[in-house]
PDB file of N, CA and C in Angstrom:
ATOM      1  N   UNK A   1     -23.286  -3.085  34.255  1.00  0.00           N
ATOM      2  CA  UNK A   1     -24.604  -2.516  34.452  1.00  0.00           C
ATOM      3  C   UNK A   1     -24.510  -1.069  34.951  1.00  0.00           C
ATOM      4  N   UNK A   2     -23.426  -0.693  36.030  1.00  0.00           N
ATOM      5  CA  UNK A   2     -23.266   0.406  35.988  1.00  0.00           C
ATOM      6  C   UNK A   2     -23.115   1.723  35.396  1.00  0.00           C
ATOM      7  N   UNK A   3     -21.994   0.921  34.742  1.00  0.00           N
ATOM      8  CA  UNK A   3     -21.594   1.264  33.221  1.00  0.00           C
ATOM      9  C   UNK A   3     -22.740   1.870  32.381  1.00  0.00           C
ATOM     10  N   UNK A   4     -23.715   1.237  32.117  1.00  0.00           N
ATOM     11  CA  UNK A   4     -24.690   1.392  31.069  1.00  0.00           C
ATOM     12  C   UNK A   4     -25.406   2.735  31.980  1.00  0.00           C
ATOM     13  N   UNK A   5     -25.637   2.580  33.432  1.00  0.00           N
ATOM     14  CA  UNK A   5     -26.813   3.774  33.354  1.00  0.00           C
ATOM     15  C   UNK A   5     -25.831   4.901  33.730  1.00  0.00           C
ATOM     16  N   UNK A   6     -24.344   4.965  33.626  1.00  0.00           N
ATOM     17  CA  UNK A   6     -23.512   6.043  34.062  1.00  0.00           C
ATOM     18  C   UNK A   6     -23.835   6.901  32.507  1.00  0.00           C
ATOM     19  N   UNK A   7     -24.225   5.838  31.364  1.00  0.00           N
ATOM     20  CA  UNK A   7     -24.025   6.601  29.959  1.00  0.00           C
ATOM     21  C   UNK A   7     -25.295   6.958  29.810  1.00  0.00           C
ATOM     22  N   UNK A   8     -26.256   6.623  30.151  1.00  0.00           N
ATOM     23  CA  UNK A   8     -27.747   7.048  30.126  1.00  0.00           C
ATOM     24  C   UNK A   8     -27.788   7.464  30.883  1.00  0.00           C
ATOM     25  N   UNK A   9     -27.419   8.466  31.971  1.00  0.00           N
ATOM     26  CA  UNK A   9     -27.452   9.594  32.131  1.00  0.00           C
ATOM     27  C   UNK A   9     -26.893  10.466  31.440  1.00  0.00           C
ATOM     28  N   UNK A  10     -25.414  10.146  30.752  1.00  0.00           N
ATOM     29  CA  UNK A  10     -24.699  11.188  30.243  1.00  0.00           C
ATOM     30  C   UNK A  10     -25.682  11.207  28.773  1.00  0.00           C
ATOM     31  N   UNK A  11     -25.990  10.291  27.757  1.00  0.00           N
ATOM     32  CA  UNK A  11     -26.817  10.442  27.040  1.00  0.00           C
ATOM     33  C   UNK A  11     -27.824  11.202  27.320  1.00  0.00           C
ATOM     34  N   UNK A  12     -28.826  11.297  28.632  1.00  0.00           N
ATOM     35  CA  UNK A  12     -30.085  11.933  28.859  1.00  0.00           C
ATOM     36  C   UNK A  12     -29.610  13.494  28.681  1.00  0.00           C
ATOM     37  N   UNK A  13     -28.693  13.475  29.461  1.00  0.00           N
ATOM     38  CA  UNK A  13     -27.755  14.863  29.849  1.00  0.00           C
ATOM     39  C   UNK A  13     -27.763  15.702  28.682  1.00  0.00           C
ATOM     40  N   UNK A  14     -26.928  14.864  27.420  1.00  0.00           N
ATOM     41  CA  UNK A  14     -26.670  15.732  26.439  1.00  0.00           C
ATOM     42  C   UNK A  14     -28.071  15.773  25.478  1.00  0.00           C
ATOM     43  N   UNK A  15     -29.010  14.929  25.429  1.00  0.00           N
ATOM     44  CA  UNK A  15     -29.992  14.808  24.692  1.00  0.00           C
ATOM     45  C   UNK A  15     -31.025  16.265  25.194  1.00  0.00           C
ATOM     46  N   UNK A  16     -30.504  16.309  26.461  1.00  0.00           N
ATOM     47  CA  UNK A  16     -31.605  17.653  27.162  1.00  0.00           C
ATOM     48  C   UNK A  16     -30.679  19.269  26.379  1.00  0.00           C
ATOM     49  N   UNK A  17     -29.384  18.998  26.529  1.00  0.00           N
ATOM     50  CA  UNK A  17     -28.834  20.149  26.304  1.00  0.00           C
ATOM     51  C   UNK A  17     -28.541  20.769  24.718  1.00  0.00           C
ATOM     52  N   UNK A  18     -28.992  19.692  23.809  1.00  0.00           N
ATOM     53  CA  UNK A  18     -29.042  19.789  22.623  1.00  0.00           C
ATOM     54  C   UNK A  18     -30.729  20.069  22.215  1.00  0.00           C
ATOM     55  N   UNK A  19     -31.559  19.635  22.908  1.00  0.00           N
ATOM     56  CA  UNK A  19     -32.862  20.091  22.712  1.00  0.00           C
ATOM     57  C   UNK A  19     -33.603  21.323  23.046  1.00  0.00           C
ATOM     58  N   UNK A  20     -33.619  22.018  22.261  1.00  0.00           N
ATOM     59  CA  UNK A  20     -34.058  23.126  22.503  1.00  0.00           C
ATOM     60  C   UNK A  20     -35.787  23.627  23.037  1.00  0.00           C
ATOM     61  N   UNK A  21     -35.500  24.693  23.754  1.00  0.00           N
ATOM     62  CA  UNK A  21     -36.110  25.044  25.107  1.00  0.00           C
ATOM     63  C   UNK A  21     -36.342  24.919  26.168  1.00  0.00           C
ATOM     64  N   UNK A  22     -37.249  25.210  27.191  1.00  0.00           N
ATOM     65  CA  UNK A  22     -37.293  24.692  28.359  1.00  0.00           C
ATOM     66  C   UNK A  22     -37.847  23.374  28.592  1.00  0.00           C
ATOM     67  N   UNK A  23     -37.168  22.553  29.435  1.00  0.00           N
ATOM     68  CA  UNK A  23     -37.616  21.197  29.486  1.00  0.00           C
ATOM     69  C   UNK A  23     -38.774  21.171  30.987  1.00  0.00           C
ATOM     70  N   UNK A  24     -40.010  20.464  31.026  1.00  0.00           N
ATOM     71  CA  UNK A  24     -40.543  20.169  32.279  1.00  0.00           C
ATOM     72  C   UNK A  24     -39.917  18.619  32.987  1.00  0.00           C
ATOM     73  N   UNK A  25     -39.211  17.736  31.968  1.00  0.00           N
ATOM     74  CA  UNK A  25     -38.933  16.561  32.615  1.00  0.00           C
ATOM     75  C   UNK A  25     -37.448  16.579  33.752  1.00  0.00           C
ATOM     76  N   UNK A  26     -38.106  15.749  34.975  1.00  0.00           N
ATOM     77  CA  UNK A  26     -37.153  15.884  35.783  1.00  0.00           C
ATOM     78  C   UNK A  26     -36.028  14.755  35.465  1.00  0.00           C
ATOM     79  N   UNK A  27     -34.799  14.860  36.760  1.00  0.00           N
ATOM     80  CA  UNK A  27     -33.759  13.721  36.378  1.00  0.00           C
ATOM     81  C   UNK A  27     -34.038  12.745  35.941  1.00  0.00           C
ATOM     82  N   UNK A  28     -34.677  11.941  36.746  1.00  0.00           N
ATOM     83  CA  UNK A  28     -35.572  10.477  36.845  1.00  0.00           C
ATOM     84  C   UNK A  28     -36.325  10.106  35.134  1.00  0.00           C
ATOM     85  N   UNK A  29     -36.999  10.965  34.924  1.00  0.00           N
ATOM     86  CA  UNK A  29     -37.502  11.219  33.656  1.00  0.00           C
ATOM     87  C   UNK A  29     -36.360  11.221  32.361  1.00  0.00           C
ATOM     88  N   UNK A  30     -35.054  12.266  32.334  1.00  0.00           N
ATOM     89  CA  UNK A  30     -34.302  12.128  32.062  1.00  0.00           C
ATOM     90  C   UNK A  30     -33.222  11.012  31.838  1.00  0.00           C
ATOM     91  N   UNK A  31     -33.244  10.237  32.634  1.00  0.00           N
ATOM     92  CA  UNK A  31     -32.370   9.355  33.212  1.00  0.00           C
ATOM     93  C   UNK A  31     -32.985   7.758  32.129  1.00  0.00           C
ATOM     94  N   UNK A  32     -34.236   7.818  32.668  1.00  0.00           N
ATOM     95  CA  UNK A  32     -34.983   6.962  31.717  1.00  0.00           C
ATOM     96  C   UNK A  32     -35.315   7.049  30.592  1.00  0.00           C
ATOM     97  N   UNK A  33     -35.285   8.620  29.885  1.00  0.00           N
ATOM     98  CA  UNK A  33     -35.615   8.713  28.450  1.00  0.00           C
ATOM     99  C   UNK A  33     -33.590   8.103  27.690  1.00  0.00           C
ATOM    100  N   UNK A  34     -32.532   8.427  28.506  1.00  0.00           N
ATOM    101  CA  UNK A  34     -31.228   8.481  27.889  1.00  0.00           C
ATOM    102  C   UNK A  34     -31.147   6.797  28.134  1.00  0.00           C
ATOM    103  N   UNK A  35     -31.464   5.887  28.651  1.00  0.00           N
ATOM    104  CA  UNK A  35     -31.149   4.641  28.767  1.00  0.00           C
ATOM    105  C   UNK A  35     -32.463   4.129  27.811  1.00  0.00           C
ATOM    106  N   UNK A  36     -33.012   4.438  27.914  1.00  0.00           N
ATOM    107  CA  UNK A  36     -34.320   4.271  26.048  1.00  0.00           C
ATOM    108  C   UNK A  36     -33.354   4.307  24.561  1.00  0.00           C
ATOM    109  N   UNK A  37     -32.974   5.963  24.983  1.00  0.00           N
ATOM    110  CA  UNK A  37     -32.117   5.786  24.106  1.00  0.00           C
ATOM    111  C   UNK A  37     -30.352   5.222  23.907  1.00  0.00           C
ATOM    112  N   UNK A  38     -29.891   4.540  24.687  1.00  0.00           N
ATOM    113  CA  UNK A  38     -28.682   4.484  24.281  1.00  0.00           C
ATOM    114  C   UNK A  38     -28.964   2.617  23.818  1.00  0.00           C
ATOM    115  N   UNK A  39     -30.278   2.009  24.259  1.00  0.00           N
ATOM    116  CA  UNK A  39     -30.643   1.191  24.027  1.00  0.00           C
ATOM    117  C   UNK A  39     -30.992   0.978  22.634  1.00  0.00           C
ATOM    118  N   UNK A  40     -31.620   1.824  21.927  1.00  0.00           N
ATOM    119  CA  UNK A  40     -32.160   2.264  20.600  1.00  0.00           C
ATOM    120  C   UNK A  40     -31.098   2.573  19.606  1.00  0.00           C
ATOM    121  N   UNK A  41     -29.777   3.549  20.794  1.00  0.00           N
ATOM    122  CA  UNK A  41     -28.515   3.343  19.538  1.00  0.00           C
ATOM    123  C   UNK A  41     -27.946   2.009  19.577  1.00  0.00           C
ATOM    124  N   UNK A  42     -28.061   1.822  20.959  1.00  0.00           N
ATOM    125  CA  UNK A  42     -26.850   0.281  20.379  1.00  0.00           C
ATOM    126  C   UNK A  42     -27.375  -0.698  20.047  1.00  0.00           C
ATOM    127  N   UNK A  43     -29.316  -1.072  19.450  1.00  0.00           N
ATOM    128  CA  UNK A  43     -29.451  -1.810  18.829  1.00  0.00           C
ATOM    129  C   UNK A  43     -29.621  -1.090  17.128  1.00  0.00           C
ATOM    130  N   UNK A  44     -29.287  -0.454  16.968  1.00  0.00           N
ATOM    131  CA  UNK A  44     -29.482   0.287  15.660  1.00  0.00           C
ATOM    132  C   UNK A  44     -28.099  -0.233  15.147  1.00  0.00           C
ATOM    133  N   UNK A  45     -26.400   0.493  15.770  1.00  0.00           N
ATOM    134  CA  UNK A  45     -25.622  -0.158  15.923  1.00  0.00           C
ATOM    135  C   UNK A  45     -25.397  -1.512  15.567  1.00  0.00           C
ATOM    136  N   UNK A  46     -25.445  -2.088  16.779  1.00  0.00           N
ATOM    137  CA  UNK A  46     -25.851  -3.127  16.630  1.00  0.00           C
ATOM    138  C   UNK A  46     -26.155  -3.995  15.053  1.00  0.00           C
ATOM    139  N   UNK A  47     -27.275  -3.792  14.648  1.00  0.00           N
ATOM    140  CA  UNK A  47     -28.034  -4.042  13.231  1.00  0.00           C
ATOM    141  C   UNK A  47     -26.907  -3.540  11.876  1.00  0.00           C
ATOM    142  N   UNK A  48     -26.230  -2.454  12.386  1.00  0.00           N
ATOM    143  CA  UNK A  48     -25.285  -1.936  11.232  1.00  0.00           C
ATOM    144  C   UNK A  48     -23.969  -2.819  11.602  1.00  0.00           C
ATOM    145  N   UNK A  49     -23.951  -3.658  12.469  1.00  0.00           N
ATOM    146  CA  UNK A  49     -22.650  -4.320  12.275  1.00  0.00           C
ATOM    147  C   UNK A  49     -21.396  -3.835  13.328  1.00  0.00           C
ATOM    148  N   UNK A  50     -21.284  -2.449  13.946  1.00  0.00           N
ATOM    149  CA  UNK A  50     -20.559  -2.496  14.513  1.00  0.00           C
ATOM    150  C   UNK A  50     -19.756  -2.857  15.902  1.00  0.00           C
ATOM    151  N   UNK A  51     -21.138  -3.352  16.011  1.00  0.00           N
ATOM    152  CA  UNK A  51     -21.028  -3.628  18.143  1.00  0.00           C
ATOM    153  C   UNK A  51     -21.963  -4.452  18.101  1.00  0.00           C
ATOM    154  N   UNK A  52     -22.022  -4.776  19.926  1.00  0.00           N
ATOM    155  CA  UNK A  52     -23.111  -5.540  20.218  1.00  0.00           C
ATOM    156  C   UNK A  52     -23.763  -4.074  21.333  1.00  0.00           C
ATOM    157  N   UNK A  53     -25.138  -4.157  21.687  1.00  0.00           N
ATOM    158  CA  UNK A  53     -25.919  -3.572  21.616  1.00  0.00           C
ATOM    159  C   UNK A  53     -25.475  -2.729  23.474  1.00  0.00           C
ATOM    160  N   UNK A  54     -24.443  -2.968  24.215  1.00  0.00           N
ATOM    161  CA  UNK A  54     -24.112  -2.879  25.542  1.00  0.00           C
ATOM    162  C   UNK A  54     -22.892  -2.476  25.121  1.00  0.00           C
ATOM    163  N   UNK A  55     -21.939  -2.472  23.997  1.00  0.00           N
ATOM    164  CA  UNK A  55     -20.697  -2.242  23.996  1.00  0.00           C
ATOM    165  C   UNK A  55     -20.837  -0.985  23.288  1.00  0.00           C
ATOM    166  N   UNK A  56     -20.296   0.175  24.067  1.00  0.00           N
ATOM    167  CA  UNK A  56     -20.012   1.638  24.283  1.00  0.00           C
ATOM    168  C   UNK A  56     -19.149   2.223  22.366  1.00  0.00           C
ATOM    169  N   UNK A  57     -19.181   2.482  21.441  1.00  0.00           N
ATOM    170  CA  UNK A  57     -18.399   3.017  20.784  1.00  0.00           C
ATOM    171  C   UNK A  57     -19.449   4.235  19.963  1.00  0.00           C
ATOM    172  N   UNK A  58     -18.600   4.733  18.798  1.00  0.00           N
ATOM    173  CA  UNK A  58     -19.305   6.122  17.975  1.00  0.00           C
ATOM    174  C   UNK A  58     -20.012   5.887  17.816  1.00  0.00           C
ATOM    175  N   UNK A  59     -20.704   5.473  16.701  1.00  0.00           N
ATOM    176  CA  UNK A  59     -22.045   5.065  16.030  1.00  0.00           C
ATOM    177  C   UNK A  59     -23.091   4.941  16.692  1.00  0.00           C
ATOM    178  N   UNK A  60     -22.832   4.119  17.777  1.00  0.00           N
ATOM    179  CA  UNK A  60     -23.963   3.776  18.401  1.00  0.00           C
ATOM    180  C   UNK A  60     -24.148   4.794  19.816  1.00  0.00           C
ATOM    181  N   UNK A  61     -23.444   5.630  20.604  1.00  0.00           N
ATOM    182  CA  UNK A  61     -23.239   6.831  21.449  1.00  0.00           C
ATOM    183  C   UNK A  61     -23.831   8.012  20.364  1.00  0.00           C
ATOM    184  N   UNK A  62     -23.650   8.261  19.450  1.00  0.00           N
ATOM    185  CA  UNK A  62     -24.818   9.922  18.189  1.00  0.00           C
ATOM    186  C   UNK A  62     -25.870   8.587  18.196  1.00  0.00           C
ATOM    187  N   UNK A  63     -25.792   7.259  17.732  1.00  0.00           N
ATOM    188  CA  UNK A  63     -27.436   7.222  17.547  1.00  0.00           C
ATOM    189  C   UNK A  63     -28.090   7.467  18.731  1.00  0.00           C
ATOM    190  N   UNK A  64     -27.712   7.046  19.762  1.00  0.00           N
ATOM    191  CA  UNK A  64     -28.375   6.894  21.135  1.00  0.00           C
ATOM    192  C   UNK A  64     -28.347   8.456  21.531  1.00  0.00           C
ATOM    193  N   UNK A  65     -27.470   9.338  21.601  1.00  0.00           N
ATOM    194  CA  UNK A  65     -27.982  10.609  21.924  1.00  0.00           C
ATOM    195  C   UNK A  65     -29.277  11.348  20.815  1.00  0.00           C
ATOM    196  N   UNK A  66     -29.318  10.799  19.690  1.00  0.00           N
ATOM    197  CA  UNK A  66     -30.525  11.079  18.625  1.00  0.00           C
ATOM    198  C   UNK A  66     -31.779  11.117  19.270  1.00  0.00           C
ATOM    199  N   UNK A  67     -31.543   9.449  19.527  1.00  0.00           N
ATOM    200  CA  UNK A  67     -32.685   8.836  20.083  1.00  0.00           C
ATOM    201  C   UNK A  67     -33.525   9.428  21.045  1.00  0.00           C
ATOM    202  N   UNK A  68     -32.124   9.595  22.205  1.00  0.00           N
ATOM    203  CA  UNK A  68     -33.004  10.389  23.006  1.00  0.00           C
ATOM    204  C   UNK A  68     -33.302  11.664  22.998  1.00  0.00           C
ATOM    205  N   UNK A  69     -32.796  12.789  22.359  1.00  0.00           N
ATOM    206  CA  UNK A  69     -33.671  13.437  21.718  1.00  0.00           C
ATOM    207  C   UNK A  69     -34.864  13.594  21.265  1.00  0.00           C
ATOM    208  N   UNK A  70     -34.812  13.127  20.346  1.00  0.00           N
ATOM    209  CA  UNK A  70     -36.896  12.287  19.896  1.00  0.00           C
ATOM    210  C   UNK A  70     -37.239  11.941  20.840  1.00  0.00           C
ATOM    211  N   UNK A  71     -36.574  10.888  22.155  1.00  0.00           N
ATOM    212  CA  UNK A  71     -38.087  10.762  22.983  1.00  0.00           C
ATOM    213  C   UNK A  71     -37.999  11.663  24.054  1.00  0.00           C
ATOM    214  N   UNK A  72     -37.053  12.466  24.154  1.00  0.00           N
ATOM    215  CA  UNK A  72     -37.480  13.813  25.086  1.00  0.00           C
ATOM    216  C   UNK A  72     -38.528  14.761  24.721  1.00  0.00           C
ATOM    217  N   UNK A  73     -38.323  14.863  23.217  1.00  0.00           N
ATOM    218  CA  UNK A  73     -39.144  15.737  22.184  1.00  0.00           C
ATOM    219  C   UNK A  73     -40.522  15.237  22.315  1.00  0.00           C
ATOM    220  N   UNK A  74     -40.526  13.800  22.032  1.00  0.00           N
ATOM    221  CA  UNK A  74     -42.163  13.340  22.250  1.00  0.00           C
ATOM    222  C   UNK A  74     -42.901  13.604  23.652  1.00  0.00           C
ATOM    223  N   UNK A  75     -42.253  13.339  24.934  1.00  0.00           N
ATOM    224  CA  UNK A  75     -42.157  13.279  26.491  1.00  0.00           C
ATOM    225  C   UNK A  75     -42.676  15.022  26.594  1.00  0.00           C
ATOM    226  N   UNK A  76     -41.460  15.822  25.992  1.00  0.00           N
ATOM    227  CA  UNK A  76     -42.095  17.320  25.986  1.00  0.00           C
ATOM    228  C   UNK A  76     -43.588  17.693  25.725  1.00  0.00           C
ATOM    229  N   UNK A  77     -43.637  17.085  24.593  1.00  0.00           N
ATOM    230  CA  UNK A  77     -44.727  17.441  23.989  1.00  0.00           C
ATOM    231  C   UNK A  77     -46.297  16.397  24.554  1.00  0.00           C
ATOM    232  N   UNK A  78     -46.100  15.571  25.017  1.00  0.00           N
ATOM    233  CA  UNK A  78     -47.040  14.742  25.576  1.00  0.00           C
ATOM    234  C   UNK A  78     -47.130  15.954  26.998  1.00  0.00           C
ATOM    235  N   UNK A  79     -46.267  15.699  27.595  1.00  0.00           N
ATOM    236  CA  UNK A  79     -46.411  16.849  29.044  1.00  0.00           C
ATOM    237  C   UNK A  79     -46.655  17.873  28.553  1.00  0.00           C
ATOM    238  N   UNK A  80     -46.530  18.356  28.150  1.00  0.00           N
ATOM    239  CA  UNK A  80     -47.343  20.298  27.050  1.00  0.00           C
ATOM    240  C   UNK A  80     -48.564  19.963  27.011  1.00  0.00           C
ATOM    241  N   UNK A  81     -48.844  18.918  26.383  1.00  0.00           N
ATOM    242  CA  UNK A  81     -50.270  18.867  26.138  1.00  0.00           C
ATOM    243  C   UNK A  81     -50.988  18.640  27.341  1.00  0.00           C
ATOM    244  N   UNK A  82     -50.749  17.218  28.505  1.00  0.00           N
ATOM    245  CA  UNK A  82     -51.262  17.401  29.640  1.00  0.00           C
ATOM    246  C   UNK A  82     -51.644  18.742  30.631  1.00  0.00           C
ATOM    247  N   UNK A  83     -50.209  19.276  30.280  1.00  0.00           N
ATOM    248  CA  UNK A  83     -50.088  20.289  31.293  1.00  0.00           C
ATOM    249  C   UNK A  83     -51.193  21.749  30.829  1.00  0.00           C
ATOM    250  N   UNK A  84     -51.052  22.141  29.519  1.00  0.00           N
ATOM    251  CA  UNK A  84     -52.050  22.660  28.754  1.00  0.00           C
ATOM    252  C   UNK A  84     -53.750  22.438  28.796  1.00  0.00           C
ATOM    253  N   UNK A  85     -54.288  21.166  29.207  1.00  0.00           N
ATOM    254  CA  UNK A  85     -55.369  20.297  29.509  1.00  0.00           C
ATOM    255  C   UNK A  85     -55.920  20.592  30.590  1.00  0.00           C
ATOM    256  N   UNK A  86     -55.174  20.722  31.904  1.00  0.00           N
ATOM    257  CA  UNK A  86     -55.562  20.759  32.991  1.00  0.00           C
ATOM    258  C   UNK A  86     -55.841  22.210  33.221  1.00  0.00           C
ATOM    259  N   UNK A  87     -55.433  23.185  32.694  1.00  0.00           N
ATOM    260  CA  UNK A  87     -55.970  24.316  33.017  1.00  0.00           C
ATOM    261  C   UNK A  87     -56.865  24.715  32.698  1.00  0.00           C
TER     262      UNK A  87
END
């Protein structure tokens, strides 16, 4: 279990540093969008046959950094819009 959120952070980590511009989401935010996604790769994974959905290898570590990508991207853009709203 450790295990898993040591990589969803490192997933959140790289999903922030591959996404381009400034981000408003904090760690916490972060932390939870990369364990979304490493969940999303390793059942994608998973589905393609190579793992089970908790066991760490390639395929499923790029899908899961993808993943979270997109939902940082969505998270961005939901907070843009809030944040845009209130003023």
């Amino acid at each position: 279990m450790i295990g898993f959120l040591v990589a969803g952070l490192v997933i959140g980590a790289l999903a922030r540093l591959v996404t381009p511009g400034r981000q408003r989401l904090g760690i916490l935010a972060t932390l939870l969008l990369g364990l979304a996604g490493s969940v999303i790769g390793g059942t994608i994974a998973n589905l393609l046959g190579t793992g089970d959905v908790f066991e760490l290898n390639v395929l499923g570590f790029v899908v899961a950094v993808i993943a979270a990508v997109l939902l940082i991207g969505v998270a961005e853009g939901i907070a843009g819009s809030r944040h845009r709203s209130v003023r």
